[in-house]
PDB file of N, CA and C in Angstrom:
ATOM      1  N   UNK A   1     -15.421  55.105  43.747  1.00  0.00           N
ATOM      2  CA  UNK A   1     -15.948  54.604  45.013  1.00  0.00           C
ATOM      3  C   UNK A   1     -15.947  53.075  45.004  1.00  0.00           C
ATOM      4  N   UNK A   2     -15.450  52.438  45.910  1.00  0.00           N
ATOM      5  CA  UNK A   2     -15.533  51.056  46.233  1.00  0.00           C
ATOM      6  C   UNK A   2     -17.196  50.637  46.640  1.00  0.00           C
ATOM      7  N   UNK A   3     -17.503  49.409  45.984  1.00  0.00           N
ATOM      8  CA  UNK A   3     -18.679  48.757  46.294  1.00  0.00           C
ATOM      9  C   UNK A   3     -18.368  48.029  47.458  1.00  0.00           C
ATOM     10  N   UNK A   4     -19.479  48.102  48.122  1.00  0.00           N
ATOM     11  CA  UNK A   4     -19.813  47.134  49.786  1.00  0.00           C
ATOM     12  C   UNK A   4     -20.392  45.442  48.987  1.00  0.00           C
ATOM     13  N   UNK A   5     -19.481  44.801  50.289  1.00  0.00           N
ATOM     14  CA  UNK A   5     -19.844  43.691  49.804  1.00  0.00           C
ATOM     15  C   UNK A   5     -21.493  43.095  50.288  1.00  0.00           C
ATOM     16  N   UNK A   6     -22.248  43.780  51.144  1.00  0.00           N
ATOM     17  CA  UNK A   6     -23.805  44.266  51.012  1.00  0.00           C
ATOM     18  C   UNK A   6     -24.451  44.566  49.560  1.00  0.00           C
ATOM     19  N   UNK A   7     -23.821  45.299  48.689  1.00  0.00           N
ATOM     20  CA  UNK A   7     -24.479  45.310  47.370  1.00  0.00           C
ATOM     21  C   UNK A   7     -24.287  44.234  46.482  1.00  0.00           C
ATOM     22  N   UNK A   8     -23.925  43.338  46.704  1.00  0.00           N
ATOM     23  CA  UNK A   8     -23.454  42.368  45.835  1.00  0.00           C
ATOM     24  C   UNK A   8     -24.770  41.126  46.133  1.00  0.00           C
ATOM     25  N   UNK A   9     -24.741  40.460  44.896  1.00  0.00           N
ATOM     26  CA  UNK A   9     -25.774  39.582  44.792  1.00  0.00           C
ATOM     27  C   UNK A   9     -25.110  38.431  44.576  1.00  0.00           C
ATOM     28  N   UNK A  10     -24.825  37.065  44.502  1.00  0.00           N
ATOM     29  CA  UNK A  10     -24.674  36.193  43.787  1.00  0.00           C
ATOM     30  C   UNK A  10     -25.594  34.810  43.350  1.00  0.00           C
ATOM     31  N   UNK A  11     -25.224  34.404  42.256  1.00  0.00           N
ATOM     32  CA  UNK A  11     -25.976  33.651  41.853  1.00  0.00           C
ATOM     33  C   UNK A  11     -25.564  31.847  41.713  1.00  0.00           C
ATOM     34  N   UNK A  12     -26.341  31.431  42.004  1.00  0.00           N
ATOM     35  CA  UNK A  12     -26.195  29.712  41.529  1.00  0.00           C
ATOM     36  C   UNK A  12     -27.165  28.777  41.057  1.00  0.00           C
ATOM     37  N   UNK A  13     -26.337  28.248  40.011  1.00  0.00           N
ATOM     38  CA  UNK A  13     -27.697  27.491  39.201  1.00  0.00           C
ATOM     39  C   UNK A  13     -26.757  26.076  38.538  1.00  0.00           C
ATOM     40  N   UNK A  14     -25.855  25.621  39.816  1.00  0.00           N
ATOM     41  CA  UNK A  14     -25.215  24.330  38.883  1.00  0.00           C
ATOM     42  C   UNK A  14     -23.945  24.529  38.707  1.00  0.00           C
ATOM     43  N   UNK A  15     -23.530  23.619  37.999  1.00  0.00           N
ATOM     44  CA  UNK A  15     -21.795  23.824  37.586  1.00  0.00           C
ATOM     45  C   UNK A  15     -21.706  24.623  36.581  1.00  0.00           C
ATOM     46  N   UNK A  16     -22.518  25.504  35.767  1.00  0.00           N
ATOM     47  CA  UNK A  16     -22.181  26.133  35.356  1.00  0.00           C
ATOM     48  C   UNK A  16     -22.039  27.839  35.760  1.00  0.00           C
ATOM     49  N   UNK A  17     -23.209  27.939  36.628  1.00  0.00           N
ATOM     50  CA  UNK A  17     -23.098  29.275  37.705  1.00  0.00           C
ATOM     51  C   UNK A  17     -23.228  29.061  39.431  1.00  0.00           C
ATOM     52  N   UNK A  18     -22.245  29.578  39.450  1.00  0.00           N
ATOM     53  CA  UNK A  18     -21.769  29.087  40.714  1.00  0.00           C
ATOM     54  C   UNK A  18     -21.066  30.242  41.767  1.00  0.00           C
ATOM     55  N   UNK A  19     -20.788  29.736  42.667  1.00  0.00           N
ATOM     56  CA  UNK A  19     -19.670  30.789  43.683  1.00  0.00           C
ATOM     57  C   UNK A  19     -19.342  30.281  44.946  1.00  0.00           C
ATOM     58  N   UNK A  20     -18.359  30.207  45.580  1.00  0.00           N
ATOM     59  CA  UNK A  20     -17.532  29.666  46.580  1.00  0.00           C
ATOM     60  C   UNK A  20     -16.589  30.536  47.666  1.00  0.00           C
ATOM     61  N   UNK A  21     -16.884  30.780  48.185  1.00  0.00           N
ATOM     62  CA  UNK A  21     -16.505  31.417  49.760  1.00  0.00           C
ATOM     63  C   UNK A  21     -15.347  31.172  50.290  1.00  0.00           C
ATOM     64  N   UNK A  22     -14.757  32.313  50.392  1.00  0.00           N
ATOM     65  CA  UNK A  22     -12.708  32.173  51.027  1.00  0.00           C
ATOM     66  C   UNK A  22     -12.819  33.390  52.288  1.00  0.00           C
ATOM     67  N   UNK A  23     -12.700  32.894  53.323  1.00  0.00           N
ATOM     68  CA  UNK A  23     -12.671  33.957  54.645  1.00  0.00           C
ATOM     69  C   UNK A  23     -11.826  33.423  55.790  1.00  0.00           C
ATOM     70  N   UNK A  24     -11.520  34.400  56.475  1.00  0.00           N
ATOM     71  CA  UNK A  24     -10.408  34.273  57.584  1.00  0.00           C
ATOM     72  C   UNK A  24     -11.186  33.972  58.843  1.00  0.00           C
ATOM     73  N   UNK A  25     -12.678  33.986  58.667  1.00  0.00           N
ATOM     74  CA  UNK A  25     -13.506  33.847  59.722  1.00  0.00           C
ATOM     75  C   UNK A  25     -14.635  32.942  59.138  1.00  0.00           C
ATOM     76  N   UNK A  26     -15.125  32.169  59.563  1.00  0.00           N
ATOM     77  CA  UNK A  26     -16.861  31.814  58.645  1.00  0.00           C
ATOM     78  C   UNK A  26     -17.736  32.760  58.444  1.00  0.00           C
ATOM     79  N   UNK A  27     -18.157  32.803  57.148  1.00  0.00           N
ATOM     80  CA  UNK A  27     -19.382  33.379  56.522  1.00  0.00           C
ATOM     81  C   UNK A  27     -20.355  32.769  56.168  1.00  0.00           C
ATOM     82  N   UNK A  28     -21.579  33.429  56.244  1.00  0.00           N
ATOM     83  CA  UNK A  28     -22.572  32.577  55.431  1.00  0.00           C
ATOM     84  C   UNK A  28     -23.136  32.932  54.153  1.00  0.00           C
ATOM     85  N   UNK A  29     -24.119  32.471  53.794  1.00  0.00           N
ATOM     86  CA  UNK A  29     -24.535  32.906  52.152  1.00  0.00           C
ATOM     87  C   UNK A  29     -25.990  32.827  52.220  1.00  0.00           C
ATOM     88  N   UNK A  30     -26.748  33.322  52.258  1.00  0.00           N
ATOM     89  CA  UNK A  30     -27.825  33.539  52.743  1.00  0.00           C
ATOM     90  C   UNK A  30     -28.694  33.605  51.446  1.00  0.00           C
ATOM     91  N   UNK A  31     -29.394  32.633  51.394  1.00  0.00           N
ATOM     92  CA  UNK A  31     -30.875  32.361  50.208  1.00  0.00           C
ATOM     93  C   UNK A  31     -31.453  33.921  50.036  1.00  0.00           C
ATOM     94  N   UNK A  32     -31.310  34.579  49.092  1.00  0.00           N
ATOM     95  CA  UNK A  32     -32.546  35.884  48.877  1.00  0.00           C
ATOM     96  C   UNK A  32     -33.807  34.988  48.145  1.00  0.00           C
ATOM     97  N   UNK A  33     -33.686  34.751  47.130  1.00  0.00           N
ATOM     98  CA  UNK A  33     -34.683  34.039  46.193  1.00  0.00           C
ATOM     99  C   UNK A  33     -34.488  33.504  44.908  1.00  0.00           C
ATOM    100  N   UNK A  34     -35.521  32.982  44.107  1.00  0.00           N
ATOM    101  CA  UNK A  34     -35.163  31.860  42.833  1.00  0.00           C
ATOM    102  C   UNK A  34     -35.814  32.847  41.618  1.00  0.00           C
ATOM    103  N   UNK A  35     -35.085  33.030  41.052  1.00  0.00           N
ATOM    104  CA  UNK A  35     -35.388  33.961  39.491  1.00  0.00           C
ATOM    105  C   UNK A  35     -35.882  32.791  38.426  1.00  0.00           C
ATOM    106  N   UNK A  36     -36.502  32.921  37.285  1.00  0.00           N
ATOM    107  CA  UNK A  36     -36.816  32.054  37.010  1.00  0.00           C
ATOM    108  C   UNK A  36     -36.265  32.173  35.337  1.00  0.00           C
ATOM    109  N   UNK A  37     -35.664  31.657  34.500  1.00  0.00           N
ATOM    110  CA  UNK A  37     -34.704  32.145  33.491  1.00  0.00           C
ATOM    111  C   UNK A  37     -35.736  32.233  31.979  1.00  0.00           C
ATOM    112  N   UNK A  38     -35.399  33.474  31.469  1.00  0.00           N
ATOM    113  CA  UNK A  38     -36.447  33.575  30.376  1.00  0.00           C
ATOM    114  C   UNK A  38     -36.564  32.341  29.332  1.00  0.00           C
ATOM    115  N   UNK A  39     -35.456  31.180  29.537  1.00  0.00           N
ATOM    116  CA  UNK A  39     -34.957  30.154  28.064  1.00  0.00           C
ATOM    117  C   UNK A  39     -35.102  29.097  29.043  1.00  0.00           C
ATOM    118  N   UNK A  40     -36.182  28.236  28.732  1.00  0.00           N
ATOM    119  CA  UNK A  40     -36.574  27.038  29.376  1.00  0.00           C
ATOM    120  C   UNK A  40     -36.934  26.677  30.956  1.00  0.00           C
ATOM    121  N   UNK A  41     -37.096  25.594  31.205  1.00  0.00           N
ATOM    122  CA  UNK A  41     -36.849  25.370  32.799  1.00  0.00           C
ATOM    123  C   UNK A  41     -36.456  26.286  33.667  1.00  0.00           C
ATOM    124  N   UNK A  42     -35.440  26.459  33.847  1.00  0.00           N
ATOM    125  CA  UNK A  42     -34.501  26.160  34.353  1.00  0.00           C
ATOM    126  C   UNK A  42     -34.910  27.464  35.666  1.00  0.00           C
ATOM    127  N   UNK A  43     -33.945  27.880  36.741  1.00  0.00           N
ATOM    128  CA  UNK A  43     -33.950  28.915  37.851  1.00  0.00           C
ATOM    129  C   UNK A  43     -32.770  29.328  38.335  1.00  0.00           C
ATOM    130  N   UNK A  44     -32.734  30.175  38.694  1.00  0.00           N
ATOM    131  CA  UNK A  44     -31.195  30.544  39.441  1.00  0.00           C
ATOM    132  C   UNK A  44     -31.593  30.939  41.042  1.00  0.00           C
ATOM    133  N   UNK A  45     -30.571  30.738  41.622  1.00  0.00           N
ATOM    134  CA  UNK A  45     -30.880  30.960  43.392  1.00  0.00           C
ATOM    135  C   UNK A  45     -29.877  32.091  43.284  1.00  0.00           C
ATOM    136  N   UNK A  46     -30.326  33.276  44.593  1.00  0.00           N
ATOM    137  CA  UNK A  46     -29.778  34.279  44.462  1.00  0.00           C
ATOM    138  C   UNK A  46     -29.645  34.517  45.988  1.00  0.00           C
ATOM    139  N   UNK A  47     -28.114  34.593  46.291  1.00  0.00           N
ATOM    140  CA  UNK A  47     -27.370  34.714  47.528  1.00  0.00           C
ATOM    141  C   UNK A  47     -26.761  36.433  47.559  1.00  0.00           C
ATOM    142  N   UNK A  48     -27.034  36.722  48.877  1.00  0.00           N
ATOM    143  CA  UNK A  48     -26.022  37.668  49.460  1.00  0.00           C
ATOM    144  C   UNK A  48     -25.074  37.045  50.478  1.00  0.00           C
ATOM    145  N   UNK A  49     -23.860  37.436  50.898  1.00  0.00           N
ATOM    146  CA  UNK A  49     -22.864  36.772  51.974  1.00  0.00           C
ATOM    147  C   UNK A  49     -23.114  37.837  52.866  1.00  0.00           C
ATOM    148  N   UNK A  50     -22.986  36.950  54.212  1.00  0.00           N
ATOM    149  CA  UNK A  50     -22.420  38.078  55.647  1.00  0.00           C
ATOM    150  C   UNK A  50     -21.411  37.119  55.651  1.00  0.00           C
ATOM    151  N   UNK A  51     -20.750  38.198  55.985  1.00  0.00           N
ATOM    152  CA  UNK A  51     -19.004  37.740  57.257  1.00  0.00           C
ATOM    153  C   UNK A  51     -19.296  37.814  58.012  1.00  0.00           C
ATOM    154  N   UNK A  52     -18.578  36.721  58.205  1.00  0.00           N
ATOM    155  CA  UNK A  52     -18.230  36.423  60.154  1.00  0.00           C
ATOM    156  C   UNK A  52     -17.729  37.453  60.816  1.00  0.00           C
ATOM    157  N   UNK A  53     -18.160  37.760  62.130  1.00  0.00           N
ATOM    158  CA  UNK A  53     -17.952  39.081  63.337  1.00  0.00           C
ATOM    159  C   UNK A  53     -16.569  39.212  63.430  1.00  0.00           C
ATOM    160  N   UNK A  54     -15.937  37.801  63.007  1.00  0.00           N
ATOM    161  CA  UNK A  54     -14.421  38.319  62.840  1.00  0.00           C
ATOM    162  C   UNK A  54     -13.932  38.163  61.516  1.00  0.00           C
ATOM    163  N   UNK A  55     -14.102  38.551  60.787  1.00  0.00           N
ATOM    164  CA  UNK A  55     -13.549  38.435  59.418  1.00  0.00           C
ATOM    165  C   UNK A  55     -13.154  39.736  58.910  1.00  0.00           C
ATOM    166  N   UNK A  56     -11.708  39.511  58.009  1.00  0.00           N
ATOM    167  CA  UNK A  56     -10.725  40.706  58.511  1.00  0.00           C
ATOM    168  C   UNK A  56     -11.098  41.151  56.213  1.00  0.00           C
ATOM    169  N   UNK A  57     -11.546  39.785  55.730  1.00  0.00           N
ATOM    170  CA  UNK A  57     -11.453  39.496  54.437  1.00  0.00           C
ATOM    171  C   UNK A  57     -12.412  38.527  53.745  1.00  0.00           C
ATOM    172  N   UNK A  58     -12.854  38.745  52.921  1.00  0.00           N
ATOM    173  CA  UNK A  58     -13.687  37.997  51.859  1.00  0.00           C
ATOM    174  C   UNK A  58     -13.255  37.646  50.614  1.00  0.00           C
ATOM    175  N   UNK A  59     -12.891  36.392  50.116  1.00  0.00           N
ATOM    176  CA  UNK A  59     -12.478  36.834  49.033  1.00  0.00           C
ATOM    177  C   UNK A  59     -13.948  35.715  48.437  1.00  0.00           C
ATOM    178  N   UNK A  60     -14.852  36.233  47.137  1.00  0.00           N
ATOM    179  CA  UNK A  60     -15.742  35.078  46.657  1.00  0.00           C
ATOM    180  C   UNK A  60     -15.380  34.950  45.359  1.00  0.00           C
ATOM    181  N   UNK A  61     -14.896  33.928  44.774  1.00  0.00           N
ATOM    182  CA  UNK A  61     -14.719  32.740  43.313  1.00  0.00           C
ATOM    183  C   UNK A  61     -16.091  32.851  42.604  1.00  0.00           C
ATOM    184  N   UNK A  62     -15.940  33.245  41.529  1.00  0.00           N
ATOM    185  CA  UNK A  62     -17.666  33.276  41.022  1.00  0.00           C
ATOM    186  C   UNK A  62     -17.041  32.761  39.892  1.00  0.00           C
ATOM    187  N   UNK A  63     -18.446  31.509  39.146  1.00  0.00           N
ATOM    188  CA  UNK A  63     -18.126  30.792  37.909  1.00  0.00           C
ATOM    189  C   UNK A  63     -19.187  30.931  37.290  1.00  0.00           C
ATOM    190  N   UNK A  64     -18.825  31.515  36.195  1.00  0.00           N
ATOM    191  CA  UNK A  64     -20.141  31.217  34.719  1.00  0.00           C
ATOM    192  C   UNK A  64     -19.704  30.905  33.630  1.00  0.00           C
ATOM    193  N   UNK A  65     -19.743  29.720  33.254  1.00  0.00           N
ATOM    194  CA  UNK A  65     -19.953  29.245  32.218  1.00  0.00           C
ATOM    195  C   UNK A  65     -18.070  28.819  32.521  1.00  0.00           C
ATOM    196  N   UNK A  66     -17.550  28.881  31.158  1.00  0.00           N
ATOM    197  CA  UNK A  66     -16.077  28.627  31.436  1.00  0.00           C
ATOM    198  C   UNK A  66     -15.012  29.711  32.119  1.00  0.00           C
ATOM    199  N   UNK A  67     -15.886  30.930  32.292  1.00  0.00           N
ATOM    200  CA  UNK A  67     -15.386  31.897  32.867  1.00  0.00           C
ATOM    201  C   UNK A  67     -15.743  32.098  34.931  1.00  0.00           C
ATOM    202  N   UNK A  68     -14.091  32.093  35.641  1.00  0.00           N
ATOM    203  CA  UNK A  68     -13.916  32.359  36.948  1.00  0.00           C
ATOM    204  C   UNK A  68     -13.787  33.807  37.017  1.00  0.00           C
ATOM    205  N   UNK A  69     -14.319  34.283  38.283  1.00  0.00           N
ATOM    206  CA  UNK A  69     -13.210  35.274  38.991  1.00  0.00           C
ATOM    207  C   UNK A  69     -13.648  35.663  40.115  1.00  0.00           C
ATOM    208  N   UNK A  70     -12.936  36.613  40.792  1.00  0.00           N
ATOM    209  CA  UNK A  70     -12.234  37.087  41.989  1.00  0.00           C
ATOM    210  C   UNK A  70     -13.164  38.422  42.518  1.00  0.00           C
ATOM    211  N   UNK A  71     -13.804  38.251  43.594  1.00  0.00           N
ATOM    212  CA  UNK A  71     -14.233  39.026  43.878  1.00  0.00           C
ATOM    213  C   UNK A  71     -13.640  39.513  45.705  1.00  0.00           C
ATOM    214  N   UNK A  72     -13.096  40.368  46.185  1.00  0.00           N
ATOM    215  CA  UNK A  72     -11.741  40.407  47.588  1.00  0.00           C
ATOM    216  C   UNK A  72     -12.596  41.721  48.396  1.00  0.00           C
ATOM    217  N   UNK A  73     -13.466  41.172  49.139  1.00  0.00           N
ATOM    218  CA  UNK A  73     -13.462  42.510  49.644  1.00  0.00           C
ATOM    219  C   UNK A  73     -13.004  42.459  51.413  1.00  0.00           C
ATOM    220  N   UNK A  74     -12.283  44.032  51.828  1.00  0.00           N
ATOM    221  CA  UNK A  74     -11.726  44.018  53.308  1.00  0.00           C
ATOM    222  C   UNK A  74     -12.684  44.479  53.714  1.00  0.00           C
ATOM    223  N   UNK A  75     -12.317  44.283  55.422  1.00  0.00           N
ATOM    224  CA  UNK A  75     -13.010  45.182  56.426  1.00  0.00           C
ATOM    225  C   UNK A  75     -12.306  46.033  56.736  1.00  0.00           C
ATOM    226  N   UNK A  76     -13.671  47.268  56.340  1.00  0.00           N
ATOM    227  CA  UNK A  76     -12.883  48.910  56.783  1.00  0.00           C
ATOM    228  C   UNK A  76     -14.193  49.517  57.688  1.00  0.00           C
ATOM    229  N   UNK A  77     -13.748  49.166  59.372  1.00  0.00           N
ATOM    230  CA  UNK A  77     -14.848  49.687  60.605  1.00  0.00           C
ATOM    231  C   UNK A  77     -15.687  48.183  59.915  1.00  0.00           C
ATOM    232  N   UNK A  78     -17.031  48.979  59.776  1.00  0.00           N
ATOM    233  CA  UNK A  78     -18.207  48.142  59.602  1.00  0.00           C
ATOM    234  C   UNK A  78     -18.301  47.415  58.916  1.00  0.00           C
ATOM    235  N   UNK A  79     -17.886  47.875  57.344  1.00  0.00           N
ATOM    236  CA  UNK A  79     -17.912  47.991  55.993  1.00  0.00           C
ATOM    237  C   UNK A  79     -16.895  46.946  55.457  1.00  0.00           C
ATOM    238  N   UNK A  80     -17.376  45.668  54.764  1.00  0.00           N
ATOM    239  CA  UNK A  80     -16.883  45.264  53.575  1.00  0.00           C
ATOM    240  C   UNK A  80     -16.418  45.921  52.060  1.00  0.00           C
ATOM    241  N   UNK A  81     -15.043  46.487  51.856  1.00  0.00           N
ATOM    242  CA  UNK A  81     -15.232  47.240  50.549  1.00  0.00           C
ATOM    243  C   UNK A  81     -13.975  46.248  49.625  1.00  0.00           C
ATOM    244  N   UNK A  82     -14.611  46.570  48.288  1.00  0.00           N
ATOM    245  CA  UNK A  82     -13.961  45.674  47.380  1.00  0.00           C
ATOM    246  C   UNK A  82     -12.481  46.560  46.868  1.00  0.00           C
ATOM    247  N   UNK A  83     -11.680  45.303  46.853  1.00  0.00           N
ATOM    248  CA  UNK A  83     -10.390  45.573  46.653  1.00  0.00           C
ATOM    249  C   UNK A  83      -9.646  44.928  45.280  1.00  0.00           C
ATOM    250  N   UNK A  84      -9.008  45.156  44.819  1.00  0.00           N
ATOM    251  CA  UNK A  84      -8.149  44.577  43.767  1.00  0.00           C
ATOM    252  C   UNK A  84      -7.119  43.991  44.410  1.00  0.00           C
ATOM    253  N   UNK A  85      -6.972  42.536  44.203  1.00  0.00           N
ATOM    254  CA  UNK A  85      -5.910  41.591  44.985  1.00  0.00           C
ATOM    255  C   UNK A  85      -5.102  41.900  44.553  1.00  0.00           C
ATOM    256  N   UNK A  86      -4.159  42.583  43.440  1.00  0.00           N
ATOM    257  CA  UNK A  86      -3.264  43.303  43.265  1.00  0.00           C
ATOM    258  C   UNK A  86      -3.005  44.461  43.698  1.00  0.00           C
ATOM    259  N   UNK A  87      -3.175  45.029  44.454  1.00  0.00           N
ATOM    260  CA  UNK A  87      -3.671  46.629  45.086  1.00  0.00           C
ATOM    261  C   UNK A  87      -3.358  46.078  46.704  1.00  0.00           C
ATOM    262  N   UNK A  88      -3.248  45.191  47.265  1.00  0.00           N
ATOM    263  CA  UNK A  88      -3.175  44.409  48.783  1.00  0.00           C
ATOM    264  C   UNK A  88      -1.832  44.485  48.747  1.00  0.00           C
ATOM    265  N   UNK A  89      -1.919  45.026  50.084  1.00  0.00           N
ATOM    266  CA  UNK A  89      -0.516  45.090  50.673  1.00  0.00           C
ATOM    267  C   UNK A  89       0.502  43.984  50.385  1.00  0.00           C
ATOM    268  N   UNK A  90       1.626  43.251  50.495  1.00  0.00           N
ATOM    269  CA  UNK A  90       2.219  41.978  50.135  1.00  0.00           C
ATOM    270  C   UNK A  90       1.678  41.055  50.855  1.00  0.00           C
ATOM    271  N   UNK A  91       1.893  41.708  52.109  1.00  0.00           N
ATOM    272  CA  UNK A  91       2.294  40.516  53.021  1.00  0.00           C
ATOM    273  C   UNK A  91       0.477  39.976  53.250  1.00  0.00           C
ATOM    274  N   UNK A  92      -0.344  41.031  53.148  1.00  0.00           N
ATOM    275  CA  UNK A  92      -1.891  40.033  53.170  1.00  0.00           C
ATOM    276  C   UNK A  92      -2.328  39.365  51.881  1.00  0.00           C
ATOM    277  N   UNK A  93      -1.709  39.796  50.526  1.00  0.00           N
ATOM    278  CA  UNK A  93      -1.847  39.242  49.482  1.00  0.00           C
ATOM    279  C   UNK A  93      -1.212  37.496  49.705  1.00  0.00           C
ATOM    280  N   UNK A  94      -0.285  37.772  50.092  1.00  0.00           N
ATOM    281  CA  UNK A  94       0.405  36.204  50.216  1.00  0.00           C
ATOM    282  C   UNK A  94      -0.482  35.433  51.317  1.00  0.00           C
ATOM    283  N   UNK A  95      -1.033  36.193  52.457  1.00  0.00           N
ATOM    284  CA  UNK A  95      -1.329  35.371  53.545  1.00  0.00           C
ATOM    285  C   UNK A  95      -2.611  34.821  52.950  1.00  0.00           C
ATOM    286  N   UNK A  96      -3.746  35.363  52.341  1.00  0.00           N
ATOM    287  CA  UNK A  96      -5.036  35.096  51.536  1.00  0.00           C
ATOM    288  C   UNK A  96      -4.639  33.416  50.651  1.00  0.00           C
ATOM    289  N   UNK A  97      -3.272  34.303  49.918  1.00  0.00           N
ATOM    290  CA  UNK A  97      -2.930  33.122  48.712  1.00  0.00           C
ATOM    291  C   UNK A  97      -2.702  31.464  49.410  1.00  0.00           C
ATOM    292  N   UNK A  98      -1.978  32.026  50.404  1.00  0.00           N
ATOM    293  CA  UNK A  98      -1.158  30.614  51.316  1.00  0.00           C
ATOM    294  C   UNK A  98      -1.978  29.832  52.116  1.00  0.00           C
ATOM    295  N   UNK A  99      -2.918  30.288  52.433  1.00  0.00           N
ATOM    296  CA  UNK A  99      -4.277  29.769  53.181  1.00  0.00           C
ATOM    297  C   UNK A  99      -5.346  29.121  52.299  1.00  0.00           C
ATOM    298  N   UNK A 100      -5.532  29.477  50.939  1.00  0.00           N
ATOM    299  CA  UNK A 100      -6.318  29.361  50.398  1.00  0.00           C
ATOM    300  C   UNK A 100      -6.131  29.176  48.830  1.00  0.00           C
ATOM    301  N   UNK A 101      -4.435  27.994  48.799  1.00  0.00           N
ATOM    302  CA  UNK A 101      -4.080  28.174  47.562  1.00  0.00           C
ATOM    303  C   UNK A 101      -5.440  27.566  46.305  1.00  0.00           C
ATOM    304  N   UNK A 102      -5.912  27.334  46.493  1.00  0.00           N
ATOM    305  CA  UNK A 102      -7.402  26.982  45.382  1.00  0.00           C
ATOM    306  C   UNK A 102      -7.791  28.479  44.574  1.00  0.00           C
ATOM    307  N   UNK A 103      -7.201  29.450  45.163  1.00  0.00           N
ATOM    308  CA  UNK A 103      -7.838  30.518  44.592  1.00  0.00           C
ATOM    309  C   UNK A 103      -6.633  30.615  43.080  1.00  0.00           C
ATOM    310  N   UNK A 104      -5.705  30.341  43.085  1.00  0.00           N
ATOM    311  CA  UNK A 104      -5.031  30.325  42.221  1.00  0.00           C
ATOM    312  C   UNK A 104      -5.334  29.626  41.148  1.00  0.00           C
ATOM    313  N   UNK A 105      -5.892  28.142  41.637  1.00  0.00           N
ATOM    314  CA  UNK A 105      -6.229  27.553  39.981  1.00  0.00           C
ATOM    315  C   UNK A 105      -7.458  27.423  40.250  1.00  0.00           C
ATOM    316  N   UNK A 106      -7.943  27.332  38.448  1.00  0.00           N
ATOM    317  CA  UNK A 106      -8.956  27.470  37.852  1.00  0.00           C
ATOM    318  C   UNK A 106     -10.034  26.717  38.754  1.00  0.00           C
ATOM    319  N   UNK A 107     -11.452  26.652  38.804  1.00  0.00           N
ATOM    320  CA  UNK A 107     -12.431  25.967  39.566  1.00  0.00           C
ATOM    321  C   UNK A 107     -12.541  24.522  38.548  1.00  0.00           C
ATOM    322  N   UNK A 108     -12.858  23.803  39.604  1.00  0.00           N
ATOM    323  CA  UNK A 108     -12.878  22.399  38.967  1.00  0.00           C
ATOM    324  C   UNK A 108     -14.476  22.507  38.650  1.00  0.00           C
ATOM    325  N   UNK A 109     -14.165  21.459  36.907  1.00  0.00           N
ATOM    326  CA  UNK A 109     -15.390  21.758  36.651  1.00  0.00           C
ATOM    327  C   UNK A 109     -16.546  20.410  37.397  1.00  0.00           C
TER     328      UNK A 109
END
């Protein structure tokens, strides 16, 4: 079963945890709340995304630590469901890529 991009949480706490937003429409990222980290100071902020009323695609960049990746989910009816960008048809795989070549290289640190 594919996960909704409704179940998804993300997190940010700096350049080292992070995440960045790729859509064919504007989305937003919406504050849930601040966790507070068992090892010092420190806090993490914790986002869910809505898509935009027209957004056909999501793709979100998530960074921790020296490690990126790819999180792609489509619209199917209502429903955001997660996809494997290898699994995308060609021609929307390329159109995502060509719009949004940043997804290809690494996140600047």
């Amino acid at each position: 079963m594919n996960m909704e991009l409704c179940d998804y949480r993300f997190y940010f706490s700096g350049r080292e945890l992070n995440f960045a937003i790729y859509s064919d429409d504007p989305c937003r990222a919406r504050y849930l709340e601040s966790i507070a980290l068992p090892i010092g100071p420190g806090r993490v902020d914790v986002y869910e995304v809505a898509p935009g009323t027209r957004s056909q695609w999501v793709v979100i960049r998530q960074k921790e630590g020296g490690n990126t990746n790819l999180r792609l989910f489509i619209r199917r009816g209502r429903k955001f469901l997660e996809k494997q960008i290898d699994k995308l048809p060609r021609a929307l795989r390329e159109k995502i890529i060509k719009r949004f070549t940043q997804l290809l290289t690494p996140a600047s640190s």
